[in-house]
C-alpha atoms as a PDB file:
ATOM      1  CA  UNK A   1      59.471  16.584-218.517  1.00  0.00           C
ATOM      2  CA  UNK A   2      56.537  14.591-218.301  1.00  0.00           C
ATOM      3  CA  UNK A   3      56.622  10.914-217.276  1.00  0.00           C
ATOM      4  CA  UNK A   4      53.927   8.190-217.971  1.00  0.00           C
ATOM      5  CA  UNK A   5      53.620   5.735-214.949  1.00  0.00           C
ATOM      6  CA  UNK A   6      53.975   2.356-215.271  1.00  0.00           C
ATOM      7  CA  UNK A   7      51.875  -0.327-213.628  1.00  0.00           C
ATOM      8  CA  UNK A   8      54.397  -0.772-210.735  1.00  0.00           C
ATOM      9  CA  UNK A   9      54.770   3.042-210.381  1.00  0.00           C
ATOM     10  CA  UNK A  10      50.722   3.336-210.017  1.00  0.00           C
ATOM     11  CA  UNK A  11      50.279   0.540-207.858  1.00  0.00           C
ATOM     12  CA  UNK A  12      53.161   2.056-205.459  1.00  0.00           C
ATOM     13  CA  UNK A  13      50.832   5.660-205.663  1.00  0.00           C
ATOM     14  CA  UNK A  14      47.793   3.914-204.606  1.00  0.00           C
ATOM     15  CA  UNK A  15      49.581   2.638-201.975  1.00  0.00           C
ATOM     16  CA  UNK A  16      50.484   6.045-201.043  1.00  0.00           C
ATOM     17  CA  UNK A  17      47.174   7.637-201.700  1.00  0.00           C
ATOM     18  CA  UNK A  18      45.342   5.265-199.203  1.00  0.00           C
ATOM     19  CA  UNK A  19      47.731   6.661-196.558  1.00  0.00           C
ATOM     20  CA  UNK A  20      46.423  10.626-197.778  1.00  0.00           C
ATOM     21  CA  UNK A  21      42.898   8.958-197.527  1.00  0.00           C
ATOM     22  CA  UNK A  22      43.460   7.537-193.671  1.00  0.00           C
ATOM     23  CA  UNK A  23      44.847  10.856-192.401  1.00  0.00           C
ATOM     24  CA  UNK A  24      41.795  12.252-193.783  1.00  0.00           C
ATOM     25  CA  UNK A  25      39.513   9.976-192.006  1.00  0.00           C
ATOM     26  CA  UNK A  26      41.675  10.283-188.925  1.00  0.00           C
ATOM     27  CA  UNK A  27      41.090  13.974-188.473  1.00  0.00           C
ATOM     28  CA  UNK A  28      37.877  14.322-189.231  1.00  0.00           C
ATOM     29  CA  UNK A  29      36.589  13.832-185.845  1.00  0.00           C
ATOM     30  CA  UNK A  30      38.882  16.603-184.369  1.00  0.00           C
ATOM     31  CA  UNK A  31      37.828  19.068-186.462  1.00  0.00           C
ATOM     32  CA  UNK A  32      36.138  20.760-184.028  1.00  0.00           C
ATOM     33  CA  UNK A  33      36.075  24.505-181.856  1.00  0.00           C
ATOM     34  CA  UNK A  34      39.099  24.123-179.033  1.00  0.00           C
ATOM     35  CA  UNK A  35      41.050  21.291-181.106  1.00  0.00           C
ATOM     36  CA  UNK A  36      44.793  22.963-182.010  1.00  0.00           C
ATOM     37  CA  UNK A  37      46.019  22.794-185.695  1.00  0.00           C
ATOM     38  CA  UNK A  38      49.043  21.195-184.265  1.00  0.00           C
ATOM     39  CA  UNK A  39      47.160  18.745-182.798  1.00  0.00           C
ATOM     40  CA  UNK A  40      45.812  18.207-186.114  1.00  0.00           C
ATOM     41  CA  UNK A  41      48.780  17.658-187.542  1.00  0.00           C
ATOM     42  CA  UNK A  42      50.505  15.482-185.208  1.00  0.00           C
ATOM     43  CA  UNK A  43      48.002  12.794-185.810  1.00  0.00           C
ATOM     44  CA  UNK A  44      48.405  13.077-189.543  1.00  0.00           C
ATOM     45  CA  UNK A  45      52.380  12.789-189.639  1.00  0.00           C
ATOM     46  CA  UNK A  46      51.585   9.081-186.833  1.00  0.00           C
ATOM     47  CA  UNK A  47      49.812   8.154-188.996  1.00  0.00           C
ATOM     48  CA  UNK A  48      51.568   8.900-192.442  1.00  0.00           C
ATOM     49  CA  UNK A  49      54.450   6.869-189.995  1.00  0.00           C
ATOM     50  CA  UNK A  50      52.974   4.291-188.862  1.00  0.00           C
ATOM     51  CA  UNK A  51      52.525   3.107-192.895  1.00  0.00           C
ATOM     52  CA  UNK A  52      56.279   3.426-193.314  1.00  0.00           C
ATOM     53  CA  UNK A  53      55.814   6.343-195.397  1.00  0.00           C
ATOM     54  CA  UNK A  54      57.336   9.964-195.144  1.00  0.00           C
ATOM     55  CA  UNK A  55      55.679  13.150-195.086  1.00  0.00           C
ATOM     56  CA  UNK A  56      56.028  14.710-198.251  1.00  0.00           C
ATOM     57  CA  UNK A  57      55.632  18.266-196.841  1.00  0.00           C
ATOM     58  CA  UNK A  58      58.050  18.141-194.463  1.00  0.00           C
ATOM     59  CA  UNK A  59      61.328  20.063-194.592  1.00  0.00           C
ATOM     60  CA  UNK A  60      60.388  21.249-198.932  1.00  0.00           C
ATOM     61  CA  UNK A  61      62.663  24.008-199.245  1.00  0.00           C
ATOM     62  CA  UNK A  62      61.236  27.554-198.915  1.00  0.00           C
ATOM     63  CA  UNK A  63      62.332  30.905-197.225  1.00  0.00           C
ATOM     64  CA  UNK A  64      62.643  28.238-194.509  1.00  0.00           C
ATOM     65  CA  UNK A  65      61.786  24.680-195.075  1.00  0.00           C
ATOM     66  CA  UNK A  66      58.308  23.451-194.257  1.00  0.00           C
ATOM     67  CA  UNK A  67      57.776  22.670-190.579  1.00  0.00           C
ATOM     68  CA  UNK A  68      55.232  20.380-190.950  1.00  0.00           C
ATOM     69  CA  UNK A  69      53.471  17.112-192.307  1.00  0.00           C
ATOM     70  CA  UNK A  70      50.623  19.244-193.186  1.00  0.00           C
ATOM     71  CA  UNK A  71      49.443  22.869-194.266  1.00  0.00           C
ATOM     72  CA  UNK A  72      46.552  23.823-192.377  1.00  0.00           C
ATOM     73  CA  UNK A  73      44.901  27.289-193.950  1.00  0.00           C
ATOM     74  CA  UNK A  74      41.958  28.819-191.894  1.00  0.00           C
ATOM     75  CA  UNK A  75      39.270  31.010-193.465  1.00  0.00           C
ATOM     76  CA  UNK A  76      41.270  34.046-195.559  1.00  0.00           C
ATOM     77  CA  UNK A  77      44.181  31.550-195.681  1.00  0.00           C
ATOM     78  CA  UNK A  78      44.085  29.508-199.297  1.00  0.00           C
ATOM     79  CA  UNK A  79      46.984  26.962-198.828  1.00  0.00           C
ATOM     80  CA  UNK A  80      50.011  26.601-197.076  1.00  0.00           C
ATOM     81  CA  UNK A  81      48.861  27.544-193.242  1.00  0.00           C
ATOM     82  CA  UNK A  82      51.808  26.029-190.695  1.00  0.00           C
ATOM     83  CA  UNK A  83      49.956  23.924-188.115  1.00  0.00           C
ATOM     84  CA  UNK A  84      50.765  25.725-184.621  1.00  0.00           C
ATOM     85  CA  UNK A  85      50.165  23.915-180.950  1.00  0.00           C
ATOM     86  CA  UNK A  86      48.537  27.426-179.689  1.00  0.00           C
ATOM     87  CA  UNK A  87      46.733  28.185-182.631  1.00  0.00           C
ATOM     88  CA  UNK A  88      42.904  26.662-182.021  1.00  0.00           C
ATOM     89  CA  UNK A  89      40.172  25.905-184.327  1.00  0.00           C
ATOM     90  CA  UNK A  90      37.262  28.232-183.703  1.00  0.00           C
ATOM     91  CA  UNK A  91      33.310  27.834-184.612  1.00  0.00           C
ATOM     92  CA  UNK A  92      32.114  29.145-187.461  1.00  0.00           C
ATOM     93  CA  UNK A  93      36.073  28.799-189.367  1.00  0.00           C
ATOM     94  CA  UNK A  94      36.673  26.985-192.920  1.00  0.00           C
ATOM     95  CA  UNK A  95      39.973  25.055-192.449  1.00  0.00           C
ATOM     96  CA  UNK A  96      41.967  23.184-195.422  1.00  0.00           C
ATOM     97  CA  UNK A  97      43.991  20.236-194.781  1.00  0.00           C
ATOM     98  CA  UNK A  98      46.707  19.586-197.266  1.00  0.00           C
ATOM     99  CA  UNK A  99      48.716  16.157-197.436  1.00  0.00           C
ATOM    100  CA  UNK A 100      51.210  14.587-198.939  1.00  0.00           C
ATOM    101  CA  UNK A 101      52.644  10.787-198.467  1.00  0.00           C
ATOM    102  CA  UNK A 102      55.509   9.087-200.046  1.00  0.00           C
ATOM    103  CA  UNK A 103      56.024   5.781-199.834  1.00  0.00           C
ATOM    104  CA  UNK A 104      58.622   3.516-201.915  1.00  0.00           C
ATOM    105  CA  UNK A 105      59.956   6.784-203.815  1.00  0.00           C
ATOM    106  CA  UNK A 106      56.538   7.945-204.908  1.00  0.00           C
ATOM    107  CA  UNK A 107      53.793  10.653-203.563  1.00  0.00           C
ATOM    108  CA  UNK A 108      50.413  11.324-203.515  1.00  0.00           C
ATOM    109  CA  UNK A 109      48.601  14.509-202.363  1.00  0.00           C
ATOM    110  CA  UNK A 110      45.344  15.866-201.571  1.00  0.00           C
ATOM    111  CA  UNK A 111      43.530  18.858-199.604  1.00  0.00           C
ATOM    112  CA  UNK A 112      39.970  18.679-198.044  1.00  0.00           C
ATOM    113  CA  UNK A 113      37.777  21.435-196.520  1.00  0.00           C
ATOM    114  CA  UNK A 114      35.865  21.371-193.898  1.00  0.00           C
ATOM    115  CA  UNK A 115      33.452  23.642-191.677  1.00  0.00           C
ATOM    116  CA  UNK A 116      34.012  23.965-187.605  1.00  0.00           C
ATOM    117  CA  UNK A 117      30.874  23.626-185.380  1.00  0.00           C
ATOM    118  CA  UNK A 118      27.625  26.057-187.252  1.00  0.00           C
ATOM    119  CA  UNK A 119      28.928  28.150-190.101  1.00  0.00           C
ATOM    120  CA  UNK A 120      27.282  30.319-192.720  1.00  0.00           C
ATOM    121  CA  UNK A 121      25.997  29.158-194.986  1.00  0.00           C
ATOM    122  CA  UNK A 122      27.328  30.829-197.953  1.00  0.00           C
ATOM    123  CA  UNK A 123      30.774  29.088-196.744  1.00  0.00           C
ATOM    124  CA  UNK A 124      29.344  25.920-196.653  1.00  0.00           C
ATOM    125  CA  UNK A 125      28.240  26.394-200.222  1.00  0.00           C
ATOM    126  CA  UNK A 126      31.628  27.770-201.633  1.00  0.00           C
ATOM    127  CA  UNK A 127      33.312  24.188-199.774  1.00  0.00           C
ATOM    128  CA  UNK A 128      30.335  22.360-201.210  1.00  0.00           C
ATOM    129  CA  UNK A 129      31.192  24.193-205.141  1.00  0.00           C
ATOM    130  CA  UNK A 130      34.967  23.969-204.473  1.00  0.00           C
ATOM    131  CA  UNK A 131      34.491  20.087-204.583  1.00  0.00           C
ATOM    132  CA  UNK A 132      32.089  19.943-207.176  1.00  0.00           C
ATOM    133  CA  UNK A 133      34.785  21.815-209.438  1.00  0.00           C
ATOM    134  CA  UNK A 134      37.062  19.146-209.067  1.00  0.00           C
ATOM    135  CA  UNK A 135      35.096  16.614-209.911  1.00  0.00           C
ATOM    136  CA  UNK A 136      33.179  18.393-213.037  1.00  0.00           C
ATOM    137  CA  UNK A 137      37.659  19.010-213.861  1.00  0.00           C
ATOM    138  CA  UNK A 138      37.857  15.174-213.191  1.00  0.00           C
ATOM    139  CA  UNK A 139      35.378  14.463-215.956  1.00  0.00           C
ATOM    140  CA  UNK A 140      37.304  15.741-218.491  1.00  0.00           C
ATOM    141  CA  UNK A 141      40.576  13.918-217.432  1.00  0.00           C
ATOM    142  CA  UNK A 142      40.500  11.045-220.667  1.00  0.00           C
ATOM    143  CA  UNK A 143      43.216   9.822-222.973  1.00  0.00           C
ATOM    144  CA  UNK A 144      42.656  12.472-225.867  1.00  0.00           C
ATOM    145  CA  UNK A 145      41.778  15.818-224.090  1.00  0.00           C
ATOM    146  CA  UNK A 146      43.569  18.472-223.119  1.00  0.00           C
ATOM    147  CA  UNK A 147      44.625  20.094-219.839  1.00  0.00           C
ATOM    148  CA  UNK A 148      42.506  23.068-220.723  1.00  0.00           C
ATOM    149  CA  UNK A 149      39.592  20.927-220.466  1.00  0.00           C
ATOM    150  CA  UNK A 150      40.064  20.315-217.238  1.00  0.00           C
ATOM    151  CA  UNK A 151      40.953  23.961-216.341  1.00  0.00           C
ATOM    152  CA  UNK A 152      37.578  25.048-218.128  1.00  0.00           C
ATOM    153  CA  UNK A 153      35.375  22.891-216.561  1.00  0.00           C
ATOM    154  CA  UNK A 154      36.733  23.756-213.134  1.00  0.00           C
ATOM    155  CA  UNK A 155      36.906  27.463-213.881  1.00  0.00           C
ATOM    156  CA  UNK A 156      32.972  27.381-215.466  1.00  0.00           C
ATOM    157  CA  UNK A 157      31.942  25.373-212.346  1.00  0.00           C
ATOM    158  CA  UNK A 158      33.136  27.419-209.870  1.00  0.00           C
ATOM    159  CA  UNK A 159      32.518  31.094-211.327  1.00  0.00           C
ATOM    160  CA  UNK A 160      28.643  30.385-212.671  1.00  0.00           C
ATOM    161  CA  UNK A 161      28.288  29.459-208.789  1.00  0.00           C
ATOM    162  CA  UNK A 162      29.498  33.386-207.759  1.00  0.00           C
ATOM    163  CA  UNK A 163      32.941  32.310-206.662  1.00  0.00           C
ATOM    164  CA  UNK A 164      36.149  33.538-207.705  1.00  0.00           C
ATOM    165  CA  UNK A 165      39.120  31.073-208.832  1.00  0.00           C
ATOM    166  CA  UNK A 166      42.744  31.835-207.803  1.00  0.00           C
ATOM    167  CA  UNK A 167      45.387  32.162-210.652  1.00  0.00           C
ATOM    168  CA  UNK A 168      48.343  31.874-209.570  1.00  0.00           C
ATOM    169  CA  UNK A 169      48.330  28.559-207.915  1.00  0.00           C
ATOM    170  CA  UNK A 170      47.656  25.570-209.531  1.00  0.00           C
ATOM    171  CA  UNK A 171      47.162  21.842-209.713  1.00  0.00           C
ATOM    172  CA  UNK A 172      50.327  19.570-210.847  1.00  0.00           C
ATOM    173  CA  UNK A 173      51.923  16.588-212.091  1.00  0.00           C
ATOM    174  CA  UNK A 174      52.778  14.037-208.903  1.00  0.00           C
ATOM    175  CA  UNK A 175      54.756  11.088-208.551  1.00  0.00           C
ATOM    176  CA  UNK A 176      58.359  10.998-207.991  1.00  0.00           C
ATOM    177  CA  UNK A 177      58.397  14.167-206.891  1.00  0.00           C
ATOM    178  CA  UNK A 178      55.609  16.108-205.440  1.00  0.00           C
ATOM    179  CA  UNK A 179      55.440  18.738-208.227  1.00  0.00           C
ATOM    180  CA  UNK A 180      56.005  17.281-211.661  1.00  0.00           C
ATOM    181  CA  UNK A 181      55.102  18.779-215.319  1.00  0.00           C
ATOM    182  CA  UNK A 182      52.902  20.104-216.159  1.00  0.00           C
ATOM    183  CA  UNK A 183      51.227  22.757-214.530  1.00  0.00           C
ATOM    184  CA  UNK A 184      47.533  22.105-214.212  1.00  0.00           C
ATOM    185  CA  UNK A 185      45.355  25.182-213.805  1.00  0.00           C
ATOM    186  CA  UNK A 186      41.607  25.906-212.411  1.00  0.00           C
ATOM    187  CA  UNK A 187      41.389  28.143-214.785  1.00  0.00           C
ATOM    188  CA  UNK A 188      41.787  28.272-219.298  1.00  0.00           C
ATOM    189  CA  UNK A 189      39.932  27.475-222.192  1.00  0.00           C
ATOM    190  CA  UNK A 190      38.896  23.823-223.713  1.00  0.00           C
ATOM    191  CA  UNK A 191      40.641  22.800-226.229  1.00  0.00           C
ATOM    192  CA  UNK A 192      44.298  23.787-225.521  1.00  0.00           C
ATOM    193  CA  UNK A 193      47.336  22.762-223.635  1.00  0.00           C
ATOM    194  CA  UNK A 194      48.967  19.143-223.600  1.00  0.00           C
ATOM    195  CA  UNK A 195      47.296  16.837-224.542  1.00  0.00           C
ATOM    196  CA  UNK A 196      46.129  14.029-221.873  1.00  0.00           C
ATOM    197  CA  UNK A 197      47.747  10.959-222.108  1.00  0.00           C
ATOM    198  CA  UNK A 198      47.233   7.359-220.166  1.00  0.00           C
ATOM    199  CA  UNK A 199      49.851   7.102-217.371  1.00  0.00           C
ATOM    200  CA  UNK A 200      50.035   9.921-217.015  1.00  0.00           C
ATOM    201  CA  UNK A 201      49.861  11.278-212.774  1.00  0.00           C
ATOM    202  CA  UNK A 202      47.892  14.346-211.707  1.00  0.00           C
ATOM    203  CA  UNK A 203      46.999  16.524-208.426  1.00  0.00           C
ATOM    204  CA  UNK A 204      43.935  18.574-209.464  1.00  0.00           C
ATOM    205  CA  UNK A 205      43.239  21.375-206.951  1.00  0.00           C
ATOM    206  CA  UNK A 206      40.806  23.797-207.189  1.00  0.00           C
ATOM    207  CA  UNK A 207      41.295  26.690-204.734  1.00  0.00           C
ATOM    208  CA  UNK A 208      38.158  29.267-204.935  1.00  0.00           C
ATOM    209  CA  UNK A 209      37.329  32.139-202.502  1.00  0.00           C
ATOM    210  CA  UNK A 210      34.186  33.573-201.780  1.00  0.00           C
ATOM    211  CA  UNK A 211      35.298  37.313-203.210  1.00  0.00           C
ATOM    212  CA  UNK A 212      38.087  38.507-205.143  1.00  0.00           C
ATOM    213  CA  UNK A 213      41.071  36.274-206.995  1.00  0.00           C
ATOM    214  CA  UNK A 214      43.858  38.503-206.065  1.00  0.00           C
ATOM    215  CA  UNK A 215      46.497  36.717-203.324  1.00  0.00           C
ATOM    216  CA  UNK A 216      49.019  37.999-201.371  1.00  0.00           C
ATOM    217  CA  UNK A 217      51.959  35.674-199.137  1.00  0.00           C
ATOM    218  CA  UNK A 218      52.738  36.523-195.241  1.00  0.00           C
ATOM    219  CA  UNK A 219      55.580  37.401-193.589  1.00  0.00           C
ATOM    220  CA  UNK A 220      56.228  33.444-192.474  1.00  0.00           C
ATOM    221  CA  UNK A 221      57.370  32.743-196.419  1.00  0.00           C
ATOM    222  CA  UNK A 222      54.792  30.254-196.764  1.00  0.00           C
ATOM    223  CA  UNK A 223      51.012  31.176-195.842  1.00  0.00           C
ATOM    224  CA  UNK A 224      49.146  32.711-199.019  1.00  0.00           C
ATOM    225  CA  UNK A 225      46.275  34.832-198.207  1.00  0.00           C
ATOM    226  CA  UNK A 226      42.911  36.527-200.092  1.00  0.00           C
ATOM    227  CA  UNK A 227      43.943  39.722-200.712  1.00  0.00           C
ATOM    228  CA  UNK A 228      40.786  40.611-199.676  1.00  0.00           C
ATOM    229  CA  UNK A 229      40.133  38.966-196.304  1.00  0.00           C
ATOM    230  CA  UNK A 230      37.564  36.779-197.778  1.00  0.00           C
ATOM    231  CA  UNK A 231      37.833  32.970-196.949  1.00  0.00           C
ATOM    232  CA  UNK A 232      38.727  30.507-199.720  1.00  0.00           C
ATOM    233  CA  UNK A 233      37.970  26.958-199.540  1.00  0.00           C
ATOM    234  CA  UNK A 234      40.578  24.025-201.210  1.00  0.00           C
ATOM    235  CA  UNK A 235      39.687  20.765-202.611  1.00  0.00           C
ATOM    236  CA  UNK A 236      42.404  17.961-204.077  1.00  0.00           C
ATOM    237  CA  UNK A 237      43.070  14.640-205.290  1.00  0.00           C
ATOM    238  CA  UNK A 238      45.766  12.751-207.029  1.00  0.00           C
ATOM    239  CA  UNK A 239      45.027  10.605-209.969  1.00  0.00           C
ATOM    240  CA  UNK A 240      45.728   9.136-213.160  1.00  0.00           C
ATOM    241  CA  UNK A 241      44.814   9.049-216.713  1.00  0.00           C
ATOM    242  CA  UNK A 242      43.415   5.328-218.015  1.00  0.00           C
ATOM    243  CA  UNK A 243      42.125   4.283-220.711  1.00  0.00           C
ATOM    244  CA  UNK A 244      38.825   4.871-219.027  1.00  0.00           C
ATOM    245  CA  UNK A 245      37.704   6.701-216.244  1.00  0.00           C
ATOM    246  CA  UNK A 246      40.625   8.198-214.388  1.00  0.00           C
ATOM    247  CA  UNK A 247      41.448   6.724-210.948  1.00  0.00           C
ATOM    248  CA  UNK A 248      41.740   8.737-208.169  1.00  0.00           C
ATOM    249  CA  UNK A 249      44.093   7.388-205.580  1.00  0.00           C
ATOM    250  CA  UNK A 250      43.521   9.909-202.263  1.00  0.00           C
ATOM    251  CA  UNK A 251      39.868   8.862-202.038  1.00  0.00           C
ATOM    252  CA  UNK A 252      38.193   5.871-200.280  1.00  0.00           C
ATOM    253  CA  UNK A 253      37.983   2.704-202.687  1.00  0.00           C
ATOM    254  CA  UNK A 254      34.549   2.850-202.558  1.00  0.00           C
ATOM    255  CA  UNK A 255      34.403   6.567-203.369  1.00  0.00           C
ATOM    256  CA  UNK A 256      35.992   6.028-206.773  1.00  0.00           C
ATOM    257  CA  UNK A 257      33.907   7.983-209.432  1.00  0.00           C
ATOM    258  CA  UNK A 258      33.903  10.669-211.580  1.00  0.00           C
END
């Protein structure tokens, strides 16, 4: 079922979304050649703490339950990388950062990209096009539309630019829980699906690779993979449907904008 917000409910998620936002600007100087992905992730689960909120990663069932306040996926890996104390970041790597706060019962989530030390740059373009893709999605994310506007324009953005968009994976409602209805796609045609409505809460996350769509899971029960070796690149915010422009609540205040 899908659940319009109220104005309490949204104020609690931009609560939570500032906390995504500050983990983000807390890592960013560590991601660097030498720096561990556990290391990574221990400063974003201090400071998701040190707001009063929870992880909202941590301990989600699986094969085995999530280890960790974040999934951090390097090159080939698309989403859902465990963070490891031994496993270190290396020049010329991709690495996604996915996180998730929750805070007075409700989440927000979001996933950057970023480049370590000199990379090519045909991988600095596909993080570059991965983020345009979410916000060319954004755009279409009005009281009226439909989520297959939102799935077209990401889709169009991303494969005009030479880049393939994963299908199997998608974008989500978010709020009370950290996957609500409906699914959210990077990929359809304008036009169809439910229609957009104000209130309504939204994790938009565009996950391209630089060659084939095709996926494949590891052995762990949790790491997805290209199927083809190639790196992929992931870019995500949380929002919601106004009357106007949509606010996004996992980006700085003064980076607001579709």
């Amino acid at each position: 079922m899908i659940t319009i917000k109220s104005a309490e409910e949204i104020e609690i998620m931009k609560e939570a979304g500032k906390i995504v936002a500050e983990v983000f600007r807390a890592i960013e100087p560590y991601m660097l050649p030498g720096v561990s992905t556990g290391q990574i992730n221990s400063i974003a689960e201090e400071i998701i703490l040190s707001f009063g909120a929870i992880p909202s990663f941590k301990g989600v069932p699986g094969v085995v339950p999530f280890p960790a306040a974040t999934c951090i996926s390097i090159d080939e890996e698309v989403v859902h990388g465990i963070p490891k104390s031994d496993r270190y970041l290396q020049e010329g790597q991709i690495v996604s950062v996915d996180v998730g706060a929750k805070i007075h019962g409700m989440h927000a989530d979001a996933a950057r990209t970023w480049p370590i030390g000199t990379v090519a740059p045909e991988l600095l373009e596909l993080i570059s096009v991965t983020e345009a893709s979410f916000w060319a999605g954004l755009k279409m994310a009005k009281p009226g539309n439909r989520i297959g506007d939102i799935s077209s324009a990401v889709q169009t953005m991303a494969e005009e630019s030479g880049f393939g968009v994963i299908r199997e994976l998608c974008g989500h409602g978010v709020g009370h829980e950290l996957h609500e209805e409906p699914n959210l796609p990077n990929f359809g045609n304008a036009g169809y699906g439910i229609r957009l409505k104000t209130g309504m809460t939204l994790a938009l996350e565009p996950m391209i690779t630089l060659g084939s769509n095709r996926i494949r899971q590891l052995n762990d029960g949790w790491t997805i993979v290209t199927a083809d070796g190639k790196p992929a690149a992931h870019y995500e915010n949380s929002f919601v449907i106004t009357e106007k422009d949509p606010f996004v609540f996992t980006v700085p205040d003064n980076a607001n904008s579709v």
